[in-house]
Structures are given as structure tokens and as C-alpha cells.
Protein backbone atom coordinates (compact mmCIF):
# COMPACT_ATOMS: atom_id res chain seq x y z
CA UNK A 1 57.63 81.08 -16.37
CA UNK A 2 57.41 77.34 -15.61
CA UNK A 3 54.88 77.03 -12.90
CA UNK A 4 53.04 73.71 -10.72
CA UNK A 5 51.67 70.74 -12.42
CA UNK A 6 49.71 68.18 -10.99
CA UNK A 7 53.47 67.03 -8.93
CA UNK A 8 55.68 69.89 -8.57
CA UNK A 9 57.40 72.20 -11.23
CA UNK A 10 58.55 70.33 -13.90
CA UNK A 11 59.79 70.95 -17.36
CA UNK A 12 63.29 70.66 -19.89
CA UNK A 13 66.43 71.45 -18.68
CA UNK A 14 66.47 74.90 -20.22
CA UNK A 15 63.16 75.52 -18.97
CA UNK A 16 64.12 74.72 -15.67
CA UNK A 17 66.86 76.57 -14.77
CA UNK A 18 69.13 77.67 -11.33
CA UNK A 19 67.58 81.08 -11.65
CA UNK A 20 63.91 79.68 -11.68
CA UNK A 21 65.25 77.07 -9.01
CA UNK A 22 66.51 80.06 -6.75
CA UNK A 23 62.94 82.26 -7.32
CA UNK A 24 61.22 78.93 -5.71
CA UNK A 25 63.99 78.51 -3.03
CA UNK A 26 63.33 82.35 -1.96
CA UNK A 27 59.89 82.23 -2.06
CA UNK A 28 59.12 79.27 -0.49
CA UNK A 29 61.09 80.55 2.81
CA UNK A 30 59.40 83.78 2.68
CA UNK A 31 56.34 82.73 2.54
CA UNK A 32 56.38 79.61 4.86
CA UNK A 33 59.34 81.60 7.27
CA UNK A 34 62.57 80.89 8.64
CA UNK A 35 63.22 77.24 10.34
CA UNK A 36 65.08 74.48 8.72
CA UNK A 37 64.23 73.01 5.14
CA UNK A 38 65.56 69.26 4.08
CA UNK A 39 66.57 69.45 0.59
CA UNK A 40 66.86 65.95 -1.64
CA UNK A 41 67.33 65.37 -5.09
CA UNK A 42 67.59 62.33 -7.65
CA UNK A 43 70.64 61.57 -10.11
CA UNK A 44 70.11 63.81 -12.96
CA UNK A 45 72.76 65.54 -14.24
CA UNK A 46 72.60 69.51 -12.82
CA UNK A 47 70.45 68.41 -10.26
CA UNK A 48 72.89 69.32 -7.65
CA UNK A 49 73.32 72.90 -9.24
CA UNK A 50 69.57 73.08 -8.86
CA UNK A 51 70.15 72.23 -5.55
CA UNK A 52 72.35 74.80 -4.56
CA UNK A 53 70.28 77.53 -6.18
CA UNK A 54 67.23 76.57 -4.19
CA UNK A 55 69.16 75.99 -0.88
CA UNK A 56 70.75 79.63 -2.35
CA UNK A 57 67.24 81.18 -2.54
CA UNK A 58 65.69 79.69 0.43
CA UNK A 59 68.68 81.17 2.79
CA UNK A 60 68.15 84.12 1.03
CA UNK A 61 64.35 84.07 2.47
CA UNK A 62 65.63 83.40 6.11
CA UNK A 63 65.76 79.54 5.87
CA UNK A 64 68.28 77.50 7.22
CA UNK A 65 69.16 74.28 4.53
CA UNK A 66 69.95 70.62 5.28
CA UNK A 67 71.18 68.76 2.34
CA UNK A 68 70.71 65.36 1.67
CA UNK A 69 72.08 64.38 -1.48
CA UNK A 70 70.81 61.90 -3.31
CA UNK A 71 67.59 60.00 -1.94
CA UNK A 72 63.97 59.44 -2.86
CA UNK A 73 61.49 61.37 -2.29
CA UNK A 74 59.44 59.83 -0.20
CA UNK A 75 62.66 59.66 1.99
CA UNK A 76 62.12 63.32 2.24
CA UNK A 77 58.49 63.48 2.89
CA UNK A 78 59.19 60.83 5.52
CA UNK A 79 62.28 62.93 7.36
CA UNK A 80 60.63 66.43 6.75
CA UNK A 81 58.13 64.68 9.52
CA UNK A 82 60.56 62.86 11.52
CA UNK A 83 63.08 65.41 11.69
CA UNK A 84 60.06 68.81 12.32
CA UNK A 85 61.47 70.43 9.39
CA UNK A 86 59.89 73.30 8.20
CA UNK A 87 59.79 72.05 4.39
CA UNK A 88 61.24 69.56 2.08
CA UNK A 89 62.29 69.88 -0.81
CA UNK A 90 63.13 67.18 -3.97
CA UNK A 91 64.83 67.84 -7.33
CA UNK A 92 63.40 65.59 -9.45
CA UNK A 93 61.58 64.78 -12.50
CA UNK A 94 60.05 61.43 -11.59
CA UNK A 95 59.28 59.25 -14.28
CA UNK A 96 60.51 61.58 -17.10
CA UNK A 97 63.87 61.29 -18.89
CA UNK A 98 67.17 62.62 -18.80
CA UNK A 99 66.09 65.73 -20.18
CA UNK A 100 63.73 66.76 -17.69
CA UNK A 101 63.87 68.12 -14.23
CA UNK A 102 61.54 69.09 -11.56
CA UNK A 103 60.98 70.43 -7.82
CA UNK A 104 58.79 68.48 -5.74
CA UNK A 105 57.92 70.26 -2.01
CA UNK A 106 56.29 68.93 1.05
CA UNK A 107 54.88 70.52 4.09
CA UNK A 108 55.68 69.97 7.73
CA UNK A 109 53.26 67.53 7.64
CA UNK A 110 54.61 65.50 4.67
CA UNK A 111 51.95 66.43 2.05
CA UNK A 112 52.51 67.29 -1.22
CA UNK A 113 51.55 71.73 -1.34
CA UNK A 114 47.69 73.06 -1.37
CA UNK A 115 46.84 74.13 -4.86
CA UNK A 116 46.50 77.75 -2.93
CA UNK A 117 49.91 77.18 -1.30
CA UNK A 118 51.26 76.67 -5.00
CA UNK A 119 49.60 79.66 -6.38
CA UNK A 120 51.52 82.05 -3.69
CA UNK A 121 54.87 80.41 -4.49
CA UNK A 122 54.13 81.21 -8.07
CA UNK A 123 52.40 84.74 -7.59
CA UNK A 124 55.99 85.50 -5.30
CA UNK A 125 57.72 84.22 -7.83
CA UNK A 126 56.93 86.44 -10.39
CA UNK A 127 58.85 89.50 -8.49
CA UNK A 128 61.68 88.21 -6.76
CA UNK A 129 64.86 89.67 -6.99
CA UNK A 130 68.18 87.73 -5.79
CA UNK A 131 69.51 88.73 -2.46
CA UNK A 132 72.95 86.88 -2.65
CA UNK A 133 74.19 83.48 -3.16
CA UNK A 134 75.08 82.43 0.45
CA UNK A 135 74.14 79.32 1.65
CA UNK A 136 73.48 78.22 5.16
CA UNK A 137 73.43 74.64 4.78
CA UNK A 138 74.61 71.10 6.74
CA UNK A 139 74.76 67.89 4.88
CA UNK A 140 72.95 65.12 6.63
CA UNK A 141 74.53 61.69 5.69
CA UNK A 142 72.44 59.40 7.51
CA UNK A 143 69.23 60.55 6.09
CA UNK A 144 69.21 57.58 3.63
CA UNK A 145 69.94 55.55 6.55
CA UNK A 146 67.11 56.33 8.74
CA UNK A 147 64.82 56.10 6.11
CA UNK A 148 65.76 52.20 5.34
CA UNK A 149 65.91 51.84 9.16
CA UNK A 150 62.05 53.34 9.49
CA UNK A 151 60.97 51.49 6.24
CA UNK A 152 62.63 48.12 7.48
CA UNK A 153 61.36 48.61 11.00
CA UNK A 154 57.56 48.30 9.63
CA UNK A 155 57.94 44.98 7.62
CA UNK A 156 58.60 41.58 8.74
CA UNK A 157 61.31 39.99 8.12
CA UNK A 158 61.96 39.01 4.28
CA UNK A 159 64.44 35.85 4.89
CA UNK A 160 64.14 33.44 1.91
CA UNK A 161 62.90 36.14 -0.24
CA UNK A 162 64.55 36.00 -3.80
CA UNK A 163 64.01 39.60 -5.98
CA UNK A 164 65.41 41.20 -8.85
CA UNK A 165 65.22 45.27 -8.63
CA UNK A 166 65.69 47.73 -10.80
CA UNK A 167 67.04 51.15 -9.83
CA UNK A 168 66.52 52.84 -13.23
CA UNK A 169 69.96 54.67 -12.67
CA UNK A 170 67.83 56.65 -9.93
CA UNK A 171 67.20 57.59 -6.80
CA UNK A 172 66.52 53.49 -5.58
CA UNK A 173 70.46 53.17 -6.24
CA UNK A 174 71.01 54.68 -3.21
CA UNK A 175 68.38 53.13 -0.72
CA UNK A 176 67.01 49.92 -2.17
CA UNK A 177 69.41 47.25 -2.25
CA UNK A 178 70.24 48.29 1.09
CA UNK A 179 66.80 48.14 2.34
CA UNK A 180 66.23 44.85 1.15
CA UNK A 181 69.08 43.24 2.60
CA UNK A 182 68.94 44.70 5.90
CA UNK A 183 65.13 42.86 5.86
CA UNK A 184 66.87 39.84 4.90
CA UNK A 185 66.14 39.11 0.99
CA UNK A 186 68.43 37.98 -1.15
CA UNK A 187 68.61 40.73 -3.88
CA UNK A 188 69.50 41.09 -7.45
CA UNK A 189 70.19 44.51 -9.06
CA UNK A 190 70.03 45.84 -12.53
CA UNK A 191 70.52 49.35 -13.88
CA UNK A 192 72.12 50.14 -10.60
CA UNK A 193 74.42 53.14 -11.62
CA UNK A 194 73.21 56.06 -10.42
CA UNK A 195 73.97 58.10 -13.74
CA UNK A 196 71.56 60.64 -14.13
CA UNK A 197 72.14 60.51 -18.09
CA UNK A 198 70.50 57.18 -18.15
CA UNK A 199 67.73 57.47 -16.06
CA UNK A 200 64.73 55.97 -16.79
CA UNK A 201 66.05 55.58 -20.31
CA UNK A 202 64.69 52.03 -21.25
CA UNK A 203 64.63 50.82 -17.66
CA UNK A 204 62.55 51.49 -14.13
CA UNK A 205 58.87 51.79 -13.56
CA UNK A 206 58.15 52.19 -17.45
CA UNK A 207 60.04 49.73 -19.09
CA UNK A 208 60.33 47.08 -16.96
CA UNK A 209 62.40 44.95 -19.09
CA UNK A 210 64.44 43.88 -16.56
CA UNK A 211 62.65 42.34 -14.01
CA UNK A 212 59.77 41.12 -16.22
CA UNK A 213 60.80 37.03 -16.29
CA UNK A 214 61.38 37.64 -12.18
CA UNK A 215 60.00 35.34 -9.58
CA UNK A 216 59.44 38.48 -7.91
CA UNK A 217 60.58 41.65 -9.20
CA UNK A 218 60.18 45.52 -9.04
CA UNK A 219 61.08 48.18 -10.97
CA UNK A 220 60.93 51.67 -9.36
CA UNK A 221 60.92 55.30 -11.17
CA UNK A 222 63.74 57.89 -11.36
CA UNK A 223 62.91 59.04 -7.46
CA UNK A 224 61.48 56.23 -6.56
CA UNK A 225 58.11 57.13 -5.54
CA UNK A 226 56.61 54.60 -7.55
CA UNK A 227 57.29 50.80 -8.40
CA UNK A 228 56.04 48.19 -11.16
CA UNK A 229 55.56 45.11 -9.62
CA UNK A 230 56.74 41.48 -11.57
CA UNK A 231 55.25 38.14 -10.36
CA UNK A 232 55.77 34.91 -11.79
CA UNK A 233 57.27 36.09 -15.33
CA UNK A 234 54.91 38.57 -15.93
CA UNK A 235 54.02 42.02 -14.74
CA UNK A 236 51.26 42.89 -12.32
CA UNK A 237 48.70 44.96 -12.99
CA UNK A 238 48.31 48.25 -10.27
CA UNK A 239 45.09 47.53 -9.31
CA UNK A 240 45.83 44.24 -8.65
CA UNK A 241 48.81 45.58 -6.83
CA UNK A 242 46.18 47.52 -4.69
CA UNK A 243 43.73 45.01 -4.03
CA UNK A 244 46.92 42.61 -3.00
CA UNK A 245 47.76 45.31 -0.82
CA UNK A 246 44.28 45.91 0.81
CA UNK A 247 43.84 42.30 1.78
CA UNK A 248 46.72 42.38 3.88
CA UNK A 249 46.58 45.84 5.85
CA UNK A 250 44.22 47.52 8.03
CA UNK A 251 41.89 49.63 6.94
CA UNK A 252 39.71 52.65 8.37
CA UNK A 253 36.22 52.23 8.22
CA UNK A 254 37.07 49.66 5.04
CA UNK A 255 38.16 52.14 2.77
CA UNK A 256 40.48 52.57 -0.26
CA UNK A 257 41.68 55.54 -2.09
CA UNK A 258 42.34 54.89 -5.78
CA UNK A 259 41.58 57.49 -8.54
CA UNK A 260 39.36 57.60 -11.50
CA UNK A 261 41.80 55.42 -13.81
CA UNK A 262 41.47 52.55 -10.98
CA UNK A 263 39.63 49.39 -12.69
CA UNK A 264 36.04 48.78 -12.41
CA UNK A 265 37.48 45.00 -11.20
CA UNK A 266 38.89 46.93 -8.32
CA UNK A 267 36.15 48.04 -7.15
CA UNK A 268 33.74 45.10 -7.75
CA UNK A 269 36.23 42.95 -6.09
CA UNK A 270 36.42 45.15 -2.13
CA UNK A 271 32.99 45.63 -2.31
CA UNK A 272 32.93 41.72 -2.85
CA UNK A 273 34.77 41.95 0.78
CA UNK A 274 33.06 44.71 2.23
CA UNK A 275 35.28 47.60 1.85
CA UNK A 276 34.89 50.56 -0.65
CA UNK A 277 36.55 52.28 -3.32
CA UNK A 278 36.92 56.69 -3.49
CA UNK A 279 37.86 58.10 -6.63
CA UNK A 280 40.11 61.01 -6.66
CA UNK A 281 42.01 62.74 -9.54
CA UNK A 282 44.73 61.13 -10.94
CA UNK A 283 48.27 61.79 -8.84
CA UNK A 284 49.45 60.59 -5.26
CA UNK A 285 48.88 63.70 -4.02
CA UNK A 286 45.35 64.15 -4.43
CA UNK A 287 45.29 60.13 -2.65
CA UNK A 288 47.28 61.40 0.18
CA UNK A 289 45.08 64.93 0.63
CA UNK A 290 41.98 62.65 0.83
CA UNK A 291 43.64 59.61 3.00
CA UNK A 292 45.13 62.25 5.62
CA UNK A 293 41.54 64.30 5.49
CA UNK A 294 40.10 61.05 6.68
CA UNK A 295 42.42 59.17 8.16
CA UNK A 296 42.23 56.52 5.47
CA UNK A 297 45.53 54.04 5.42
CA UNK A 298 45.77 53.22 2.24
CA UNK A 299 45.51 54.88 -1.37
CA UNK A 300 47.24 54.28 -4.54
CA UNK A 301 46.79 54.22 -8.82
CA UNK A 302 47.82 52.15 -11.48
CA UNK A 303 50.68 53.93 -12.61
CA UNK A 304 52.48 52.69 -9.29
CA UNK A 305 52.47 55.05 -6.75
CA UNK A 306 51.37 53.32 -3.33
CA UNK A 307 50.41 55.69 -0.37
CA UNK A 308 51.05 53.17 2.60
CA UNK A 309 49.92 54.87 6.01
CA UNK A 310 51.70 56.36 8.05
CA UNK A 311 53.47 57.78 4.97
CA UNK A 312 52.32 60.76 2.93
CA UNK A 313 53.04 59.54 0.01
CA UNK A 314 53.78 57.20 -2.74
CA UNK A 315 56.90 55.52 -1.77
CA UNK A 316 57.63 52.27 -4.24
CA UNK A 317 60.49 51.09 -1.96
CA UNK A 318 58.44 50.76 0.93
CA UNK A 319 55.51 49.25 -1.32
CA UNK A 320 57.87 46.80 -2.67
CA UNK A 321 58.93 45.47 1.08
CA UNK A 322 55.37 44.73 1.78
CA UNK A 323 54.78 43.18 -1.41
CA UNK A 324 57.88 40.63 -0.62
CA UNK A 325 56.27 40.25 2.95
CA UNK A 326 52.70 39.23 1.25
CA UNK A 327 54.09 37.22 -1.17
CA UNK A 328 56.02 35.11 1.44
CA UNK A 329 52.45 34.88 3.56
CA UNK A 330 50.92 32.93 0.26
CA UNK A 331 50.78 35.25 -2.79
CA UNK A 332 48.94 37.93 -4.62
CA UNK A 333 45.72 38.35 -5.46
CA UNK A 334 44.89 38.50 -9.23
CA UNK A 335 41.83 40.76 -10.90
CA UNK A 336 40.19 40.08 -13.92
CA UNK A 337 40.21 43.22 -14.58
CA UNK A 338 37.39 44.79 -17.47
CA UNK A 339 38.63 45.54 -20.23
CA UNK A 340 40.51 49.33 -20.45
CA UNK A 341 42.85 51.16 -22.69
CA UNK A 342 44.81 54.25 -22.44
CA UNK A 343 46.28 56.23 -25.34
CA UNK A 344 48.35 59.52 -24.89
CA UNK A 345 49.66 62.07 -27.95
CA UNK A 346 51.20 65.47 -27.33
CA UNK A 347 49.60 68.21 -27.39
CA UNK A 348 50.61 72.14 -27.39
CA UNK A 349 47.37 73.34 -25.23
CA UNK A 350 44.17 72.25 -23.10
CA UNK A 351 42.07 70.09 -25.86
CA UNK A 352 39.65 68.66 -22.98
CA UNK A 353 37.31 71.45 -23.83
CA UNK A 354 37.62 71.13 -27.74
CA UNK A 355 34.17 71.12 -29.44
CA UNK A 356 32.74 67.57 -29.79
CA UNK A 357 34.58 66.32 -26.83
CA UNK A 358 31.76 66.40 -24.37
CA UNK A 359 29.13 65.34 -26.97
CA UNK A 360 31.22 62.50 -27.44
CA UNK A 361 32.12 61.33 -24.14
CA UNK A 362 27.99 61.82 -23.60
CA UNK A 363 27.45 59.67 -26.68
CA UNK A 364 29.79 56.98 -25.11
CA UNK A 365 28.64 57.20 -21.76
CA UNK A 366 25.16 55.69 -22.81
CA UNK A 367 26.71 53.16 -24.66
CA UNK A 368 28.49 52.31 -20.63
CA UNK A 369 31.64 53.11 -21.54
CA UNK A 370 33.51 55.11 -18.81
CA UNK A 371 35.91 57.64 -20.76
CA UNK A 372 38.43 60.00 -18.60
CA UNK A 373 39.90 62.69 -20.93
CA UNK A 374 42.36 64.87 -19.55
CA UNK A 375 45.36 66.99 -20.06
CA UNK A 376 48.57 65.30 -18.18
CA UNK A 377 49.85 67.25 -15.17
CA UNK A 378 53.58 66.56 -16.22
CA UNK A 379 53.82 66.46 -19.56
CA UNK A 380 52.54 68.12 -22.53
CA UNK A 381 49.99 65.03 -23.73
CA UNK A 382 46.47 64.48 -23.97
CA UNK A 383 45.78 61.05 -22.24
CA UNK A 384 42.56 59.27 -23.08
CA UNK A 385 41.19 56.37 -21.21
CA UNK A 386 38.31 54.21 -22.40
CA UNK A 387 36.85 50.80 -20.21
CA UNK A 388 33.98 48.53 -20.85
CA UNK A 389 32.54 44.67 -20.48
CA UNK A 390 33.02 45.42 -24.51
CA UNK A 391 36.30 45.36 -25.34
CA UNK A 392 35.14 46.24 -29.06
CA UNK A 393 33.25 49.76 -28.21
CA UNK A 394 36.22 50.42 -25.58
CA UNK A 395 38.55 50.41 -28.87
CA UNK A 396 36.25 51.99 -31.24
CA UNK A 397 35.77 55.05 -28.74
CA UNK A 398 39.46 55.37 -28.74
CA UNK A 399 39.75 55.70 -32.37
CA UNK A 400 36.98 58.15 -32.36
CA UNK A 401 38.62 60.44 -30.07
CA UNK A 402 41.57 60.04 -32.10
CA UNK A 403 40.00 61.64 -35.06
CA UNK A 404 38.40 64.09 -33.26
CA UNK A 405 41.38 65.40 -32.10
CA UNK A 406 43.26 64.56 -35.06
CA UNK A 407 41.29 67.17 -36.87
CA UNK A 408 42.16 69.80 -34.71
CA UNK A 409 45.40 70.61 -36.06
CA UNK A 410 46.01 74.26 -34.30
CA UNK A 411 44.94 72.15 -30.89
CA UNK A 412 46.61 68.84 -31.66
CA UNK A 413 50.43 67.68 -32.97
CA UNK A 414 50.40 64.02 -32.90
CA UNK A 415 53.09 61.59 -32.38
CA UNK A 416 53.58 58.73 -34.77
CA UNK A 417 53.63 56.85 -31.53
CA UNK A 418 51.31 56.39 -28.99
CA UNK A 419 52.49 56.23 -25.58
């Protein structure tokens, strides 16, 4: 049984079906009890059956449904707060294609689940039985438009502004041209169609084809909770997204949340201003745990999710509005970053652990190399990430973990490509 990654449940479409959707649906309402529970979800195709078996199982627990349709998911996080909602709840698969899917749940409070939270859901999940297929459940319209109304009502206005978005057949197709008219920008839009058999298929966050010869441009992920950011013909790196970002908002006690992929430049360059980096795992919702734990205001990591207080979490729409707003205040602020590269192959199990791993992240780590091995938390890859002032050692540490795990065929299948 399919159970939570590092962002939700996530996995094929036969792996993720409406009978595992209705087991999470009926445990999530038994366990957190009856009380209303928003329900989103992006453009993939049988998303909206996966809906209905959720909303199905979660009725079935006592829980009264609201449906949404089709928004992002920060728009739920956001209205699971606004509204007092017992629990949200997204179907989505993020950044992943077509043939993925995924549920993605939130708390009263807009967080992402507790690890132990997760592990009752699942534990439940293993025994329950359906109780009937009857559906309590109002649609809600609006709730796309009083999330651009909330997001708009935080930014200045955006007059002049000139962008190119793209939707990646998502979730944004719904929200973000909207959004970024009501603020005033003039807007371009490409892969607008929200067709849930293209999405993210050579478009969005990932490819960013589209917007990359933009004055200003940004490219957002299947739900939206994360955004590449274009500048001047060529693509900004996150950190530098980050850093842009910290220079322009408030900060408690001078802090920023990034993760242990954030660049070395990143951090050399706020403590150059007097603020300070924490490093957390990689995922928004380990930067929101530790931002709401301390009150922090703003987190985020290179693969473009932005955590922007008073949100809970990444939201690349919003994170695009206050880009436009800094860029029309004089600009972005550029790192020269150190030198890092990231490699990821699939892999059938756990490899982290794999003898002559540790000895050689050791054996690299005196040469000052800063290595992060790890299994992904939605997807089955190894990713391996290697930085230094020497560019040289950073690539001959990544062919060294190659072989290493190369060898270990029962471990290991690779990919002709690297990803």
C-alpha cells in the first residue's frame, strides 16, 4: 500500500487508486473528527474521481466536504485557514507527469501533516472497510476568487509590469492570469489549457522553455506551489530568487529558512547583511514546520517553492507577484553562487546506506566538498548533490558516486539519462 513521502501520497495512476483515495478520505475524518474538510485538486485526468472517493471516504468518517475544483494548493492551505476548516485536502502530483497522482493534506492551521499524524492515517488505513459511497458535499466557486483577492491584496500594485507565464496545463490556469491582471500587469500566457494529459509535459517549473527569453517570466508546477523565475533572457537561480526575496521583506530576528541544497553563496551573502541562514531537509514542509515553530517569515529552496509569511506554504503564484513588485522597485539581486551539481538516477530501494557511501562522503568532506545523498521523497531516484570553490573535485565526486552505485546492481537500475 502506497503510503507518505516527503509531500503527501504519491505514486502511478494504478498505484493510486479511488479505493486507496477513499481509505485516506475515511481515515483522515476519523481520526481528525467530524467538521468540514475543503477538498482541491489539479488538472490531471481522474483527479476528480479521486476526488469523489476521498470526499466519499471522509463523509463516510463523519466529515462534511466542500469541493473546490480545480485550484492550487496553496489556495487550499490558504482557505483551510481562512475559512476554519477542519482539513484540506489536494489531489495532486506536483511536479510529476501525467502519469502520476498524489494527495496532499493540511491541518487547520495550514501545515503540511506531522510525520506522527501521517503514520496514524497510514496505520488506519491498513483496516478500513467502506461504509457507503454517499457524499455530503457543497461546491464552493469563489474559492479561486478569494484566493487571488487575498494574494492581490498583499502586493502593490504591478501597473507597467510586462510577464510571460506559464501554466504548465495546471493548476495556475485557473488562478494566475487572473491574479496578475487584477494587480495590474500586462500578462502573456503559454501552455494555458488546463489538460491534465499535458501537464508538466515539456513545460512549467521544469522546463521552462517558454518563458526563458522573457523580460520577466515565471513558470509554475502542475499545482502551482512552486515557480521558476526568468529575468532578462535567462533563468534565475532559487537562491538567488531567495536572497532577492529577503532583501525586500521583513524578517524575524534576521532569519531565513532554506534547506541543505541552498548555496553556500546564499548564505555568505545574508550574513554579508546581517541575517542568517537554517538548514532544514529538503521539502516546503519541513521550511514551513520550522518558520511557524519560530515565527520566521520567510523560507524557501532551489527547486522553487517560496514559503512567504503569513502563508504555510510554498505558493509560486504569490512568489511570482512579489517578484514583479521587486523587480519594478529596481531589480534582483544576483549570487555568484559556488560551484554545485546535482545528479539523480532511479533507484528500486534506500542506497543512502550502501557500503562505501559514508566512507566516501567522509573522504570528500576533507577534501571541503559538501555532498547531500539522499533518497527522493517523491520519486523513486537517488539524488546526489556535490558543491565546492573547486569546480573540478565537485565533478570528480559525482562520478565517483556514480560508480559506486553503479556497481550495485541489486541496489541500483540506472537511467541512460540523468535528470
Amino acid at each position: 500500500m502506497l503510503g507518505f513521502g516527503t509531500d503527501g501520497i504519491r505514486g502511478t495512476s494504478a498505484q493510486l487508486n479511488e479505493t486507496l483515495a477513499y481509505k485516506v478520505g475515511l481515515a483522515l475524518s476519523t481520526l481528525m473528527g467530524s467538521g468540514k474538510y475543503l477538498v482541491g485538486r489539479d488538472t490531471r485526468v481522474g483527479g476528480d474521481a479521486l476526488s469523489d472517493a476521498i470526499m466519499c471516504g471522509i463523509c463516510a468518517g463523519g466529515g462534511e466536504c466542500i469541493d473546490l475544483g480545480v485550484v492550487t494548493t496553496p489556495c487550499v492551505s490558504m482557505l483551510t485557514v481562512l475559512l476554519e476548516m477542519r482539513c484540506g485536502v489536494m489531489v495532486t502530483a506536483s511536479h510529476n507527469g501525467p502519469e502520476y497522482n498524489g494527495i496532499k493534506i493540511f491541518g487547520n492551521d495550514g501545515l503540511k501533516l506531522s510525520r506522527i499524524e501521517e503514520k496514524q492515517i497510514e496505520s488506519y488505513m491498513l483496516f478500513a472497510k467502506p461504509r457507503g459511497r454517499k457524499i455530503r458535499c457543497k461546491k464552493l466557486l469563489s474559492g479561486a476568487e478569494i484566493y487571488i483577492s487575498e494574494m492581490v491584496r498583499r502586493v502593490g500594485r504591478l501597473d507597467g509590469a510586462q510577464v510571460v507565464l506559464d501554466a504548465a496545463h495546471g493548476s495556475a490556469c485557473t488562478i494566475a492570469k487572473k491574479a496578475f491582471s487584477l494587480a495590474g500587469a500586462s500578462v502573456k500566457v503559454r501552455n494555458n489549457l488546463p489538460d491534465g494529459s499535458r501537464i508538466n509535459l515539456g513545460c512549467g517549473a521544469l522546463f521552462p522553455r517558454a518563458i526563458k527569453n522573457a523580460e520577466l517570466g515565471f513558470a509554475f508546477d502542475g499545482d502551482a506551489d512552486r515557480v521558476t523565475v526568468a529575468h532578462k533572457k535567462s533563468i534565475l537561480d532559487g537562491d538567488s530568487v531567495l536572497y532577492t526575496l529577503s532583501e525586500s521583506l521583513a524578517l524575524k530576528d534576521d532569519m531565513v529558512v532554506g534547506t541543505v541544497m541552498s548555496n553556500l553563496a546564499l548564505e555568505r551573502a545574508l550574513k554579508s547583511r546581517g541575517k542568517r541562514l537554517v538548514r532544514t531537509d529538503v521539502g516546503d514542509k519541513f521550511i514551513s514546520a520550522v518558520m511557524h515553530e519560530n515565527g520566521y517569515t520567510l523560507g524557501g529552496e532551489q527547486s522553487g517553492h517560496y514559503v512567504i509569511s503569513p502563508y504555510k506554504t510554498g505558493d509560486g503564484i504569490f512568489c511570482a507577484l512579489k517578484m514583479t513588485e521587486i523587480y519594478l522597485r529596481g531589480g534582483f539581486k544576483i549570487l555568484d553562487t559556488v560551484p554545485q551539481k546535482s545528479v539523480s538516477f532511479y533507484a528500486d530501494r534506500d542506497v543512502t546506506a550502501l557500503d562505501g557511501v559514508n566512507e566516501l562522503i567522509d573522504y570528500y568532506s576533507l577534501k571541503g566538498v559538501r555532498l547531500v545523498v539522499r533518497m527522493s521523497g517523491t520519486e523513486p531516484k537517488v539524488r546526489i548533490m556535490a558543491e565546492s570553490e573547486d569546480e573540478a573535485i565537485v565533478e570528480r565526486a559525482l562520478k565517483d558516486f556514480s560508480a559506486l552505485l553503479g556497481g550495485k546492481t541489486n541496489a541500483v537500475r540506472w537511467q541512460n539519462k540523468q535528470i
